[in-house]
PDB file of N, CA and C in Angstrom:
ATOM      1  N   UNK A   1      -3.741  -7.778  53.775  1.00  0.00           N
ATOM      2  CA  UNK A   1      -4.237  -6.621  53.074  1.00  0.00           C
ATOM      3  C   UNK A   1      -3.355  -6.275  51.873  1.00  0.00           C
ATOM      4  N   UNK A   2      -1.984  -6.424  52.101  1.00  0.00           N
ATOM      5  CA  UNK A   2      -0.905  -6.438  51.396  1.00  0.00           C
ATOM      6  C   UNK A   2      -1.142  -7.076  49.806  1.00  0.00           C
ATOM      7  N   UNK A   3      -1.821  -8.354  50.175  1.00  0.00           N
ATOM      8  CA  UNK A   3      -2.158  -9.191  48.776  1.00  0.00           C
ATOM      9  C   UNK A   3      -3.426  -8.959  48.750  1.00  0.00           C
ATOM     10  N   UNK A   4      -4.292  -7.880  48.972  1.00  0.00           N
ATOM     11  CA  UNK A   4      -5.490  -8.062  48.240  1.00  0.00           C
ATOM     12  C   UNK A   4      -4.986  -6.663  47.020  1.00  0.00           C
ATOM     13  N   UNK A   5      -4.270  -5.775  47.836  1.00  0.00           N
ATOM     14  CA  UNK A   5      -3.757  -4.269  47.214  1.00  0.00           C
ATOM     15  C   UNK A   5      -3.493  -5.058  45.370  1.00  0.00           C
ATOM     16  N   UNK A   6      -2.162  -6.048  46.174  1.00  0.00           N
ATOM     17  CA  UNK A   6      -1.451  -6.423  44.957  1.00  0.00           C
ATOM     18  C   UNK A   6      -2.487  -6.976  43.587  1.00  0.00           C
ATOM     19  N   UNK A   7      -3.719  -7.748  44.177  1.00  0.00           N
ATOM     20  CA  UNK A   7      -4.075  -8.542  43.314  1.00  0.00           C
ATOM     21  C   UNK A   7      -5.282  -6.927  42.427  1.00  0.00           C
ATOM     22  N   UNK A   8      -5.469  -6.706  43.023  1.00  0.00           N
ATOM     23  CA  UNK A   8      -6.250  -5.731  42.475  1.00  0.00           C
ATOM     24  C   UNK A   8      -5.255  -4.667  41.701  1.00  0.00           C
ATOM     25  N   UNK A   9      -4.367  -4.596  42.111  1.00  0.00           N
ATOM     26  CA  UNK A   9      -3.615  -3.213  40.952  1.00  0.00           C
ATOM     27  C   UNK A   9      -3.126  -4.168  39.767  1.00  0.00           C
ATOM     28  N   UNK A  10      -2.682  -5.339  39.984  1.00  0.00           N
ATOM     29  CA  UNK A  10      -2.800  -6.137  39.154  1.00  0.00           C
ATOM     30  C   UNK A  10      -4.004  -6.723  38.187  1.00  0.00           C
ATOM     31  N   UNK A  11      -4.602  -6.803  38.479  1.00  0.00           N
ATOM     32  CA  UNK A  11      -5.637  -6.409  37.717  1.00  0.00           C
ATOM     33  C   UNK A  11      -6.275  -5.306  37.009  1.00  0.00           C
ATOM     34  N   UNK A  12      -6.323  -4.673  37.159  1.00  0.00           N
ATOM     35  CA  UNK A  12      -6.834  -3.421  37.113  1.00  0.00           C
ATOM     36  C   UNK A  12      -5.814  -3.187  35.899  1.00  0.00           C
ATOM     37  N   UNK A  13      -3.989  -3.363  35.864  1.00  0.00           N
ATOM     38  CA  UNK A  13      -3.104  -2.942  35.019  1.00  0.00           C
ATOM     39  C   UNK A  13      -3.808  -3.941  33.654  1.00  0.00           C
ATOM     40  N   UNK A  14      -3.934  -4.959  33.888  1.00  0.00           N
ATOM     41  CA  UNK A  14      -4.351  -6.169  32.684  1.00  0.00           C
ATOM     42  C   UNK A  14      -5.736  -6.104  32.197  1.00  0.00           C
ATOM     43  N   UNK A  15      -6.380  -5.153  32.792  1.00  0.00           N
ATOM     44  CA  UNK A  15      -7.519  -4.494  32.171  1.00  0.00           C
ATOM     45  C   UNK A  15      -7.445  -3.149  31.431  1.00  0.00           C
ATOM     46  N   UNK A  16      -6.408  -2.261  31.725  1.00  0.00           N
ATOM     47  CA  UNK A  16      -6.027  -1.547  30.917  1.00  0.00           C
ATOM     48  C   UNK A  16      -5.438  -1.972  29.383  1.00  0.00           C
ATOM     49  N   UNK A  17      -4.140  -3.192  29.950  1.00  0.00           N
ATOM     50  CA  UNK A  17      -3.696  -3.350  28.555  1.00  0.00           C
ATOM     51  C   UNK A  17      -4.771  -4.570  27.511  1.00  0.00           C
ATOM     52  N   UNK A  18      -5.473  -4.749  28.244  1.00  0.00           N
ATOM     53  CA  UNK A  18      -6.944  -5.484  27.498  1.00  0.00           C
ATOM     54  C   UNK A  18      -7.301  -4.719  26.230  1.00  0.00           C
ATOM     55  N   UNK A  19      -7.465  -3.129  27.275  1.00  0.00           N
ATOM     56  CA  UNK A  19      -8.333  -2.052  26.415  1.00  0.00           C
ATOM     57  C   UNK A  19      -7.629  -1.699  25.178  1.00  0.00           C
ATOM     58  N   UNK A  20      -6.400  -1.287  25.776  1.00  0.00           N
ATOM     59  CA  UNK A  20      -5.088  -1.068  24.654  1.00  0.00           C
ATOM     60  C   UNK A  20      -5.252  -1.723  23.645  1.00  0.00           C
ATOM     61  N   UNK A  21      -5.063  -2.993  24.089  1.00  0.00           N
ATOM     62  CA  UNK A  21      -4.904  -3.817  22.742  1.00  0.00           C
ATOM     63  C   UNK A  21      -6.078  -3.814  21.834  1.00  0.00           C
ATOM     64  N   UNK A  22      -7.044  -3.783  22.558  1.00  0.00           N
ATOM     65  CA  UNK A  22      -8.543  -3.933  21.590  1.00  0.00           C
ATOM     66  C   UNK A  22      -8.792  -2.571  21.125  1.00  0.00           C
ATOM     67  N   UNK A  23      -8.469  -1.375  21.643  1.00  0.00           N
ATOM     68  CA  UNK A  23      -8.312   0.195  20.665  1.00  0.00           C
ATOM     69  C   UNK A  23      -7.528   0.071  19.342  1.00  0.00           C
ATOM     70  N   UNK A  24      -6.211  -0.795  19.560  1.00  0.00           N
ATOM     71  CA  UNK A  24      -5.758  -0.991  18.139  1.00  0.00           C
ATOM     72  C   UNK A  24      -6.345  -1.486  16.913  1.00  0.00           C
ATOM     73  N   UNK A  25      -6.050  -0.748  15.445  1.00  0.00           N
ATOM     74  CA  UNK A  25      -6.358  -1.079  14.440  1.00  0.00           C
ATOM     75  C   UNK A  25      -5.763  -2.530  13.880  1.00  0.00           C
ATOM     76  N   UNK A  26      -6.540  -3.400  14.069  1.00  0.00           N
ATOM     77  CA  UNK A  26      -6.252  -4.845  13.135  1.00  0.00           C
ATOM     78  C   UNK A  26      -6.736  -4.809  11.923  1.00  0.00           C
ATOM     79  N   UNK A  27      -5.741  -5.615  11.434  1.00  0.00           N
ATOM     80  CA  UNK A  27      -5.426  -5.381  10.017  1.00  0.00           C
ATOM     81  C   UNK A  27      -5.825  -6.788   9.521  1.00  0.00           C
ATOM     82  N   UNK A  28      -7.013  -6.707   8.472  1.00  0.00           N
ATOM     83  CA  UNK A  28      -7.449  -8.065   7.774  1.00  0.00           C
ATOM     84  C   UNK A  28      -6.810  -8.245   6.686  1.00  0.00           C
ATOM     85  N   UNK A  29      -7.563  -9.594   6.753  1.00  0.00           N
ATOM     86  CA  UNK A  29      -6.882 -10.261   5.022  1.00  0.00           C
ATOM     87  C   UNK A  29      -7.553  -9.336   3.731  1.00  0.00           C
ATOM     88  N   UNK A  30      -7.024  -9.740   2.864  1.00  0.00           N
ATOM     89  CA  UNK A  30      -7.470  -8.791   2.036  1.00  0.00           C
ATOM     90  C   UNK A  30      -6.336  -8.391   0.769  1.00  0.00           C
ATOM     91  N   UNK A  31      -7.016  -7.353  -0.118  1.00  0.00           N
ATOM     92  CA  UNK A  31      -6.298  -6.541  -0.979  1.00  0.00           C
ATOM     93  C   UNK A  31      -6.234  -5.209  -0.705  1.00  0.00           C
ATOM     94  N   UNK A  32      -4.480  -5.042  -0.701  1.00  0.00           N
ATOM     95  CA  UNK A  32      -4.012  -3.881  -0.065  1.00  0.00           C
ATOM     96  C   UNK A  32      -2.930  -3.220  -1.044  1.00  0.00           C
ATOM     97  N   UNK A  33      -2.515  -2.056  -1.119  1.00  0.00           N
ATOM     98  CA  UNK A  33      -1.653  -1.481  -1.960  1.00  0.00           C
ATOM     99  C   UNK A  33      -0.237  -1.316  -0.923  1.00  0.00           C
ATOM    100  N   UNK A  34       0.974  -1.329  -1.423  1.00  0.00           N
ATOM    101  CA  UNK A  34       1.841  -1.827  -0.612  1.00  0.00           C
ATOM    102  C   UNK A  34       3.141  -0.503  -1.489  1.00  0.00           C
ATOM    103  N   UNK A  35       4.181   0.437  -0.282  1.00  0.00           N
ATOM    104  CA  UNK A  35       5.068   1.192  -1.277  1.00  0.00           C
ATOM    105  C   UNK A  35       5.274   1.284  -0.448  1.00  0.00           C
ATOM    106  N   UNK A  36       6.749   1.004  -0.956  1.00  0.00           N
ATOM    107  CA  UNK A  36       8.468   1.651  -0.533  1.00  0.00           C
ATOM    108  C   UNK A  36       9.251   2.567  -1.054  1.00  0.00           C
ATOM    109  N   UNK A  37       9.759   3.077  -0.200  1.00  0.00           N
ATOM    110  CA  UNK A  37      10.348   4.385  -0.526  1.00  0.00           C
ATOM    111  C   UNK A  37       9.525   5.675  -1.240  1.00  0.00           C
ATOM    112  N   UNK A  38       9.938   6.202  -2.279  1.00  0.00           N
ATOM    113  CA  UNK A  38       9.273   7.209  -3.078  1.00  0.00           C
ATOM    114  C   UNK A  38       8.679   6.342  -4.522  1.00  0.00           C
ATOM    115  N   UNK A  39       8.734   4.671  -4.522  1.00  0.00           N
ATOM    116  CA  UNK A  39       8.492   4.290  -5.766  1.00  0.00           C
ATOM    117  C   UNK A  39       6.711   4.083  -5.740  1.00  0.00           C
ATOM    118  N   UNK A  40       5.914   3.685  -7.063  1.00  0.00           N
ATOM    119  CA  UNK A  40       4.498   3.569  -7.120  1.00  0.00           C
ATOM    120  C   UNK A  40       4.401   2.607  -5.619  1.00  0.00           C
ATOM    121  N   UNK A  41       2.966   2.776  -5.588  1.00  0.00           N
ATOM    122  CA  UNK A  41       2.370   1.074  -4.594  1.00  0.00           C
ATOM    123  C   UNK A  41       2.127   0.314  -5.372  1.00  0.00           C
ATOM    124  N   UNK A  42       2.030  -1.317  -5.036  1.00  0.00           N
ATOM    125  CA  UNK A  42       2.042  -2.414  -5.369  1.00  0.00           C
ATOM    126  C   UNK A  42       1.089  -2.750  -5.106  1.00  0.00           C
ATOM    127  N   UNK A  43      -0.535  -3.985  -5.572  1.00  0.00           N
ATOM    128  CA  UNK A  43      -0.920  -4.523  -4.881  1.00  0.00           C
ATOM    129  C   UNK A  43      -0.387  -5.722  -4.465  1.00  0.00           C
ATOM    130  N   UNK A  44      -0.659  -6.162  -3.062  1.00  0.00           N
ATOM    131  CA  UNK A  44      -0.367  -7.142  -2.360  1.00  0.00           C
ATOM    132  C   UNK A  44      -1.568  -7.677  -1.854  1.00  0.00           C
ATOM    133  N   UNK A  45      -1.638  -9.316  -1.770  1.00  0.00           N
ATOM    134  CA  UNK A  45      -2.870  -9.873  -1.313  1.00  0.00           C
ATOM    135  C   UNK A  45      -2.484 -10.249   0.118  1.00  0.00           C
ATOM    136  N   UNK A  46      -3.229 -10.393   1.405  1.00  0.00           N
ATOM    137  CA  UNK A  46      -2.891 -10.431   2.886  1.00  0.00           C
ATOM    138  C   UNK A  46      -3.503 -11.721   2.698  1.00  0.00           C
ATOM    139  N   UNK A  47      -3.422 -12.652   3.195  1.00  0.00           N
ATOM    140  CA  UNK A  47      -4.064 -13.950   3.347  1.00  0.00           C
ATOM    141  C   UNK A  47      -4.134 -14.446   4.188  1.00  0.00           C
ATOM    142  N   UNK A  48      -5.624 -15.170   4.881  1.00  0.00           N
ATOM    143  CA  UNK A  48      -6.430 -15.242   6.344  1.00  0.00           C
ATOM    144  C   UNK A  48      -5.059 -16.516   6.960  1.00  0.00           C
ATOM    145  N   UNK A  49      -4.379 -17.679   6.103  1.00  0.00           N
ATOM    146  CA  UNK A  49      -3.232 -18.023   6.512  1.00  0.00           C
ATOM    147  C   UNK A  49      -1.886 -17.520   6.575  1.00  0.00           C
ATOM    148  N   UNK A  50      -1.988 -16.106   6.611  1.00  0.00           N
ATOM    149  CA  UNK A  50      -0.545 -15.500   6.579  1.00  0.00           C
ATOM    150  C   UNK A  50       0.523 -15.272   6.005  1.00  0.00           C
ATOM    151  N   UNK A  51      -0.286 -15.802   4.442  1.00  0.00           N
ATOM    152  CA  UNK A  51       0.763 -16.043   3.515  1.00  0.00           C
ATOM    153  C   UNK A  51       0.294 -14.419   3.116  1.00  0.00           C
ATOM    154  N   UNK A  52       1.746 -13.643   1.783  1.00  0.00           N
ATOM    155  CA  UNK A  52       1.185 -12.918   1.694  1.00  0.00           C
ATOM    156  C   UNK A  52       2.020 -12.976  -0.191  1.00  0.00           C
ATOM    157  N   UNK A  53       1.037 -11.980  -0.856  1.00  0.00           N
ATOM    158  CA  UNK A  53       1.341 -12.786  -2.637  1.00  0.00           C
ATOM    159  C   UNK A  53       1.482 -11.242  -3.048  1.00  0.00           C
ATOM    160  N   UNK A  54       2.270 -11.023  -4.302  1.00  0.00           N
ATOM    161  CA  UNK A  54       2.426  -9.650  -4.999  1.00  0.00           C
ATOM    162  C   UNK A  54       1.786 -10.192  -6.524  1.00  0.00           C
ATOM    163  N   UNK A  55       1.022  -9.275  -7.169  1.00  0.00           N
ATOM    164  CA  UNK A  55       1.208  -9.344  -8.650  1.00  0.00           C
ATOM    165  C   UNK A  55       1.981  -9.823  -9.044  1.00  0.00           C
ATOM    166  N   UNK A  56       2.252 -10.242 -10.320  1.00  0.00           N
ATOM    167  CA  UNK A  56       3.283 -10.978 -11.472  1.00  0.00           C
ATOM    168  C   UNK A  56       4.515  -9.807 -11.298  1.00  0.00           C
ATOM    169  N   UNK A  57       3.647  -8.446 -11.811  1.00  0.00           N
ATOM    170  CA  UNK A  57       4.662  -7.708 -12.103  1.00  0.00           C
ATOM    171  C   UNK A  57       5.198  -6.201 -11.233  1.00  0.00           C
ATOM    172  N   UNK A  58       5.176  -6.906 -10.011  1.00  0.00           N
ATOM    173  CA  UNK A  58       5.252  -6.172  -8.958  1.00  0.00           C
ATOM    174  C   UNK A  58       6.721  -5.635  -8.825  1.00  0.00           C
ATOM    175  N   UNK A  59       7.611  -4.576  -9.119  1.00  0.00           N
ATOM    176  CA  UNK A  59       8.946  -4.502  -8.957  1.00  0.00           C
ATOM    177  C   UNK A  59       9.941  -4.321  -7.111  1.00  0.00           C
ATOM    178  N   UNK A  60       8.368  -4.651  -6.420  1.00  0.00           N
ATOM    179  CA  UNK A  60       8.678  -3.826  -5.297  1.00  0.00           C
ATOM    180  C   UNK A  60       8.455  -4.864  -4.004  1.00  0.00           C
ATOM    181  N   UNK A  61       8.745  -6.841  -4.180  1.00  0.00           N
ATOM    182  CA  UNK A  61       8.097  -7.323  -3.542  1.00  0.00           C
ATOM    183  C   UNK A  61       9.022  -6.857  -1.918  1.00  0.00           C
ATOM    184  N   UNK A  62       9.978  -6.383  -2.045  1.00  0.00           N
ATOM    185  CA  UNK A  62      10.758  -6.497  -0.544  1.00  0.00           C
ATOM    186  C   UNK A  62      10.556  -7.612  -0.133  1.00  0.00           C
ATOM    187  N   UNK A  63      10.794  -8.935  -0.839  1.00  0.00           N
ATOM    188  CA  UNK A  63      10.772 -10.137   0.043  1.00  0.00           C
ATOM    189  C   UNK A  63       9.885 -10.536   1.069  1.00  0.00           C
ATOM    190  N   UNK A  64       8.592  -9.774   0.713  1.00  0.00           N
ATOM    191  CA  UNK A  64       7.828  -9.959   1.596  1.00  0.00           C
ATOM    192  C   UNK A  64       6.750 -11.539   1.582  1.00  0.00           C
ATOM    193  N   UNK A  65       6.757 -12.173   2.373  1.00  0.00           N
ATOM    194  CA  UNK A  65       5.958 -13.275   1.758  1.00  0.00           C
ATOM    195  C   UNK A  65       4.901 -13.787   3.186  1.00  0.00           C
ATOM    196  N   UNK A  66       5.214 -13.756   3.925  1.00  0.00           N
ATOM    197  CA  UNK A  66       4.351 -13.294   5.521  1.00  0.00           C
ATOM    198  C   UNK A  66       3.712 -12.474   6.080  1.00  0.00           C
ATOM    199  N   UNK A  67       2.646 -12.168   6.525  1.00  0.00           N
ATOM    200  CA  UNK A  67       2.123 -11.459   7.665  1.00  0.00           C
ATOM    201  C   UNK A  67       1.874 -11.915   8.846  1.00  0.00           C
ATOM    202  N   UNK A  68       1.562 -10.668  10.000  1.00  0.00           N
ATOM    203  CA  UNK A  68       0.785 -11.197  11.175  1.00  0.00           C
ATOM    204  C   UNK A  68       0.220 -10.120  11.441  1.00  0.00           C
ATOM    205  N   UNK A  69      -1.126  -9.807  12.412  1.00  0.00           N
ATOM    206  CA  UNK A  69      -1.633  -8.786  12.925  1.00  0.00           C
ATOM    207  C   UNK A  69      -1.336  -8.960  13.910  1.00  0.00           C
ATOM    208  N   UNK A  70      -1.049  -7.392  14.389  1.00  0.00           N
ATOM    209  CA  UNK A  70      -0.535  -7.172  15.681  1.00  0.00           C
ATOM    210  C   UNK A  70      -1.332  -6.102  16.393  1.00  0.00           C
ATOM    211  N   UNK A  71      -1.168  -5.820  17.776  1.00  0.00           N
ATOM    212  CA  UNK A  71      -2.291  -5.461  18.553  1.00  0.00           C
ATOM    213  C   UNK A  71      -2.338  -3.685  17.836  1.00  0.00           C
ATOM    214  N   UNK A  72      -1.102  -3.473  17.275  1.00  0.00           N
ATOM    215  CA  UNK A  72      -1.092  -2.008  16.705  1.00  0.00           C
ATOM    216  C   UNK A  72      -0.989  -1.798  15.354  1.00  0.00           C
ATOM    217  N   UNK A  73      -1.076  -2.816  14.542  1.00  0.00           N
ATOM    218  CA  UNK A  73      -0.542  -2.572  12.939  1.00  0.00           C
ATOM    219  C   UNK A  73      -0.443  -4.293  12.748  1.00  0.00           C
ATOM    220  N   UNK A  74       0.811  -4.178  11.811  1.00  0.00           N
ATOM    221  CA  UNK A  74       0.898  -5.589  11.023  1.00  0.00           C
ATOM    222  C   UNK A  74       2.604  -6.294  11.163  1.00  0.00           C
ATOM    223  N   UNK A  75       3.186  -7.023  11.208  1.00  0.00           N
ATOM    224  CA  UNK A  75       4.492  -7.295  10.924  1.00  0.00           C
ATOM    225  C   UNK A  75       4.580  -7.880   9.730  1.00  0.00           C
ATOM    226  N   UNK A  76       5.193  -7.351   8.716  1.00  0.00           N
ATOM    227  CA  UNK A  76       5.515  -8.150   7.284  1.00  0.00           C
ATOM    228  C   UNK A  76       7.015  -8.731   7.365  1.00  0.00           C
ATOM    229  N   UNK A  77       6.954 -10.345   7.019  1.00  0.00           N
ATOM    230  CA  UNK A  77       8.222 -11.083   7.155  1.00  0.00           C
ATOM    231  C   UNK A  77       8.297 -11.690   5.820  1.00  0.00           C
ATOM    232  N   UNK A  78       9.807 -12.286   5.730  1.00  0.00           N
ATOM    233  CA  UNK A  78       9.977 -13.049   4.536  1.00  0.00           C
ATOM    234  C   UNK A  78       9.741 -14.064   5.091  1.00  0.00           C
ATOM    235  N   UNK A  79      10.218 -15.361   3.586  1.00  0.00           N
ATOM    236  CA  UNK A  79       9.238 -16.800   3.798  1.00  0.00           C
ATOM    237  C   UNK A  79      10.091 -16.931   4.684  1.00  0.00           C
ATOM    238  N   UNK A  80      11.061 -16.851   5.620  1.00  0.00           N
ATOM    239  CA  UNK A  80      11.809 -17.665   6.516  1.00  0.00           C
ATOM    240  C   UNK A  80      11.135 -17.036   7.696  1.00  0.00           C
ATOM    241  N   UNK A  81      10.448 -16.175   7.629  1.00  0.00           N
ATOM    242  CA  UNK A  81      10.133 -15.788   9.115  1.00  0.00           C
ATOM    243  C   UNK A  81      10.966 -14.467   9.562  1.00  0.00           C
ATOM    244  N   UNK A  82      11.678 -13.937   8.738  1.00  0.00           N
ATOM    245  CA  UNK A  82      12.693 -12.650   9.693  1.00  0.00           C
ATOM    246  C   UNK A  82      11.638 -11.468   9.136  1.00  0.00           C
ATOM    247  N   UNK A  83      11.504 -10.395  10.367  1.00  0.00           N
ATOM    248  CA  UNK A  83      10.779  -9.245   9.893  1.00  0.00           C
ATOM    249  C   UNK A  83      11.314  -8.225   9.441  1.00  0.00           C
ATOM    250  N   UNK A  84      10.609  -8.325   8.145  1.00  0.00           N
ATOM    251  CA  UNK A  84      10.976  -6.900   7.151  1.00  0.00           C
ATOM    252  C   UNK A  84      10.511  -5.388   7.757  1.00  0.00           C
ATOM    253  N   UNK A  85       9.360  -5.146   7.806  1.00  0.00           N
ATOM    254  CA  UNK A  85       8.862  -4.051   8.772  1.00  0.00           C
ATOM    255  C   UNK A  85       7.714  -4.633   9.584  1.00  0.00           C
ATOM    256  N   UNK A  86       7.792  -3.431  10.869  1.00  0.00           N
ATOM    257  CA  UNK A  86       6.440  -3.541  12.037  1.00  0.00           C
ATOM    258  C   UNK A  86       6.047  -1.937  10.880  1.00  0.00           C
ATOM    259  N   UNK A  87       4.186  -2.403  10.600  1.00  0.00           N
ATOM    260  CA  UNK A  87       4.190  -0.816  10.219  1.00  0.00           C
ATOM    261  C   UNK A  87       2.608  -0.945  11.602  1.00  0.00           C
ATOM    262  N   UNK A  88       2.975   0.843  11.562  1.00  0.00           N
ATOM    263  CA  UNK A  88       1.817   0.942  12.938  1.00  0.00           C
ATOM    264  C   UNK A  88       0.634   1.331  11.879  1.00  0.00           C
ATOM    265  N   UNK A  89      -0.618   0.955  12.565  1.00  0.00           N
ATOM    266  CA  UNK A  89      -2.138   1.542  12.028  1.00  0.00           C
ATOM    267  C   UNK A  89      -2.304   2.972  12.296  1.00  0.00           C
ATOM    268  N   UNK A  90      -3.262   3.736  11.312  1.00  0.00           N
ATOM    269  CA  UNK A  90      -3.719   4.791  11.454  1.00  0.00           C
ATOM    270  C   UNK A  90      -4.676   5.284  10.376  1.00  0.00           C
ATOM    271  N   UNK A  91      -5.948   5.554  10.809  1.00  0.00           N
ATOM    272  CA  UNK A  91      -6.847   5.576   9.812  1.00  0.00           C
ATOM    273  C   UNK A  91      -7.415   5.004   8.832  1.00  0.00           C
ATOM    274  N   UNK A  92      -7.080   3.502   8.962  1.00  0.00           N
ATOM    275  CA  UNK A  92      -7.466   2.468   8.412  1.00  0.00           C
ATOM    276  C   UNK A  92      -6.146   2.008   7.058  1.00  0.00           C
ATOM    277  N   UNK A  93      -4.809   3.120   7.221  1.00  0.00           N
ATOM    278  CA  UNK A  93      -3.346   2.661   6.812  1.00  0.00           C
ATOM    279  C   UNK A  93      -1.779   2.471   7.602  1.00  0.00           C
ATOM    280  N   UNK A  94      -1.371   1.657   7.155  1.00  0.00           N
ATOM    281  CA  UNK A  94      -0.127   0.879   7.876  1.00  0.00           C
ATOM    282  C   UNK A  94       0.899   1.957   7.493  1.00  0.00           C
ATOM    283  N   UNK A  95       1.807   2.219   8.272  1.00  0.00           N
ATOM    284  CA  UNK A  95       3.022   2.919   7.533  1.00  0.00           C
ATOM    285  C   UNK A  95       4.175   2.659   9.017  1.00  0.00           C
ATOM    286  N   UNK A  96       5.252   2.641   8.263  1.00  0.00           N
ATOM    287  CA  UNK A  96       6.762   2.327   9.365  1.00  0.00           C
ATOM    288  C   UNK A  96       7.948   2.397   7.856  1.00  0.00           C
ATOM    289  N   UNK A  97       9.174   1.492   8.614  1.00  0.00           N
ATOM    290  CA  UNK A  97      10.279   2.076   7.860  1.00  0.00           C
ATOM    291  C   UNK A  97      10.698   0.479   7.769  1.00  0.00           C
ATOM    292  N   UNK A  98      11.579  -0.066   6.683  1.00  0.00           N
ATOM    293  CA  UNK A  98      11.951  -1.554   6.587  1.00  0.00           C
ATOM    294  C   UNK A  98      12.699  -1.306   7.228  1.00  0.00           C
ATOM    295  N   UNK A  99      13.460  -2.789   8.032  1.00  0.00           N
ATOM    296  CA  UNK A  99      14.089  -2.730   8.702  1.00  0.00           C
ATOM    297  C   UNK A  99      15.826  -3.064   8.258  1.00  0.00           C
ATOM    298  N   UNK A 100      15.806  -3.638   6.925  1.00  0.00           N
ATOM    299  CA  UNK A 100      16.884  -3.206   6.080  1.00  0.00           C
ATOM    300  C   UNK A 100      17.907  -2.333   5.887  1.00  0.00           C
ATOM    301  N   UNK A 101      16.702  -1.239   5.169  1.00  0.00           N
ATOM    302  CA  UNK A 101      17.565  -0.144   4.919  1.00  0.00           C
ATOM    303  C   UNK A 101      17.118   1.310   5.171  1.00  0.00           C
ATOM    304  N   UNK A 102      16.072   1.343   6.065  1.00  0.00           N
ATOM    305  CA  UNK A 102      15.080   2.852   6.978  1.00  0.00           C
ATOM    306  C   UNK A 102      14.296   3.097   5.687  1.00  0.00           C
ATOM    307  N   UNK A 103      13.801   2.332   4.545  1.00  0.00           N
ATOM    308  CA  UNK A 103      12.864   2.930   3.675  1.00  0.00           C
ATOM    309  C   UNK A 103      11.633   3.063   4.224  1.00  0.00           C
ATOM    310  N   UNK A 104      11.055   4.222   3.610  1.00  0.00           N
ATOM    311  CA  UNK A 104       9.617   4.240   4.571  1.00  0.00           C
ATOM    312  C   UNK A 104       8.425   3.032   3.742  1.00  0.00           C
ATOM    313  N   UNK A 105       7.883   2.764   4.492  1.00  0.00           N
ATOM    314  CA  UNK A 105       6.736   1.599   3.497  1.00  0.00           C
ATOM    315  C   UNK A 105       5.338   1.994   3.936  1.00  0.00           C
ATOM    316  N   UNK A 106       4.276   1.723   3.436  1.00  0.00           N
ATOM    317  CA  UNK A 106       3.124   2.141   3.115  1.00  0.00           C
ATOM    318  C   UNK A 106       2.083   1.247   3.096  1.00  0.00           C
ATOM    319  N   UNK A 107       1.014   0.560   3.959  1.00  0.00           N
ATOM    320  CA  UNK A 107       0.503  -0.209   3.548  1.00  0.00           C
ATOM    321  C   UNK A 107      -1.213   0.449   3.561  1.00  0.00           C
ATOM    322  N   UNK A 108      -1.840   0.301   2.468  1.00  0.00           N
ATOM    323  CA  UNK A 108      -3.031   1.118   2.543  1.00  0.00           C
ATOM    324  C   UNK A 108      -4.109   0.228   1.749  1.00  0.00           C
ATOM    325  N   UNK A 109      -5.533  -0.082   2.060  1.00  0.00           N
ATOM    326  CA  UNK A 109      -6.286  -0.626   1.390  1.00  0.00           C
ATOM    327  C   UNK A 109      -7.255  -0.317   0.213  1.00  0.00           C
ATOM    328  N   UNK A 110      -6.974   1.006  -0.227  1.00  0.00           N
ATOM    329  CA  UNK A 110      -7.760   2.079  -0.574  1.00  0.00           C
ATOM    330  C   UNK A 110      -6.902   2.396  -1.932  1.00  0.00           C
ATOM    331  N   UNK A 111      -5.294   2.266  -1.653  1.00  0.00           N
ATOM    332  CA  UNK A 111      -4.491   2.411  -2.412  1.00  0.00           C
ATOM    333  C   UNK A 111      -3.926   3.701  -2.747  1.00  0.00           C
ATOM    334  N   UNK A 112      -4.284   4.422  -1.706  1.00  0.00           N
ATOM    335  CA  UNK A 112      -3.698   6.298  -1.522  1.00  0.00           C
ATOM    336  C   UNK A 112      -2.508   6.199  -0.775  1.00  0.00           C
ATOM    337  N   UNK A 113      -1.745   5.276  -0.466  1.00  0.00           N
ATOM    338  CA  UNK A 113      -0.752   5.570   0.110  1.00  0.00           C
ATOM    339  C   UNK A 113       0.404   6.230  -0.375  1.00  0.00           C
ATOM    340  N   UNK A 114       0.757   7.172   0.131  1.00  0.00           N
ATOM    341  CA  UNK A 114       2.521   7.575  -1.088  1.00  0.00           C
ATOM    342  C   UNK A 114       3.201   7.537   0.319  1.00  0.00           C
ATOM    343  N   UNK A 115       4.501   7.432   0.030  1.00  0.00           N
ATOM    344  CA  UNK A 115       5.381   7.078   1.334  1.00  0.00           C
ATOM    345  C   UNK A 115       6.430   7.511   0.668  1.00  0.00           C
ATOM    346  N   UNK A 116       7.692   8.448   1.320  1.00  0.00           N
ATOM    347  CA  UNK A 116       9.132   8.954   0.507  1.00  0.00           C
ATOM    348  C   UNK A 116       9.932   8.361   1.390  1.00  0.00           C
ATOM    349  N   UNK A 117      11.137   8.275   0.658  1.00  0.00           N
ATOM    350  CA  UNK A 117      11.950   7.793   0.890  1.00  0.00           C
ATOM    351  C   UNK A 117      12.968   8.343   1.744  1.00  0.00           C
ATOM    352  N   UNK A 118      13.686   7.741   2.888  1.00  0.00           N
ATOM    353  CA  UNK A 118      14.688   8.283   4.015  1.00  0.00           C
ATOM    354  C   UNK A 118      15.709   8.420   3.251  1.00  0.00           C
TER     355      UNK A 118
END
């Protein structure tokens, strides 16, 4: 009886975090406006291979050259793979802090994002 308890609360937990994960906002490829600290946003292109590209004259790339979607937001990494920020979803925009130097960052598709600086 012992292992039927187990297999069922076990279950039951991996159907919750099923739900979890699928309530989260995923974040597509695309053109997105991108800001750090208190400076303008940037556009940034998200790309369905994970690459990720700034304008020519973008002053603000934070070394960003990676993405991934994650079950709550996005992780932006440089080309080596180390992560710059986790930003979380909300309302169809990304926002968290680099992991650098606590700047706040902004990721928005709409391009309303303003984000100030820690």
């Amino acid at each position: 009886m012992n292992s039927l308890r187990t297999l069922l609360t076990a279950s039951a937990l991996a159907l919750v975090a099923v739900s979890a994960a699928q309530a989260g906002e995923a974040v597509a490829p695309g053109s997105y406006k991108l800001s750090v600290g208190a400076g303008a946003a940037c556009p940034i292109t998200l790309s369905a291979d994970g690459s990720a590209s700034y304008a020519a004259d973008c002053a603000q790339s934070a070394n960003i050259a990676k993405w991934q979607a994650k079950f709550n937001g996005v992780e932006l990494k440089t080309a080596s793979g180390e992560t710059v920020a986790m930003l979380k979803g909300k309302d169809g925009s990304y926002s968290g802090t680099r992991f650098a130097d606590g700047r706040a960052m902004a990721l928005s598709a709409d391009g309303s994002s303003l984000a100030s600086s820690h």
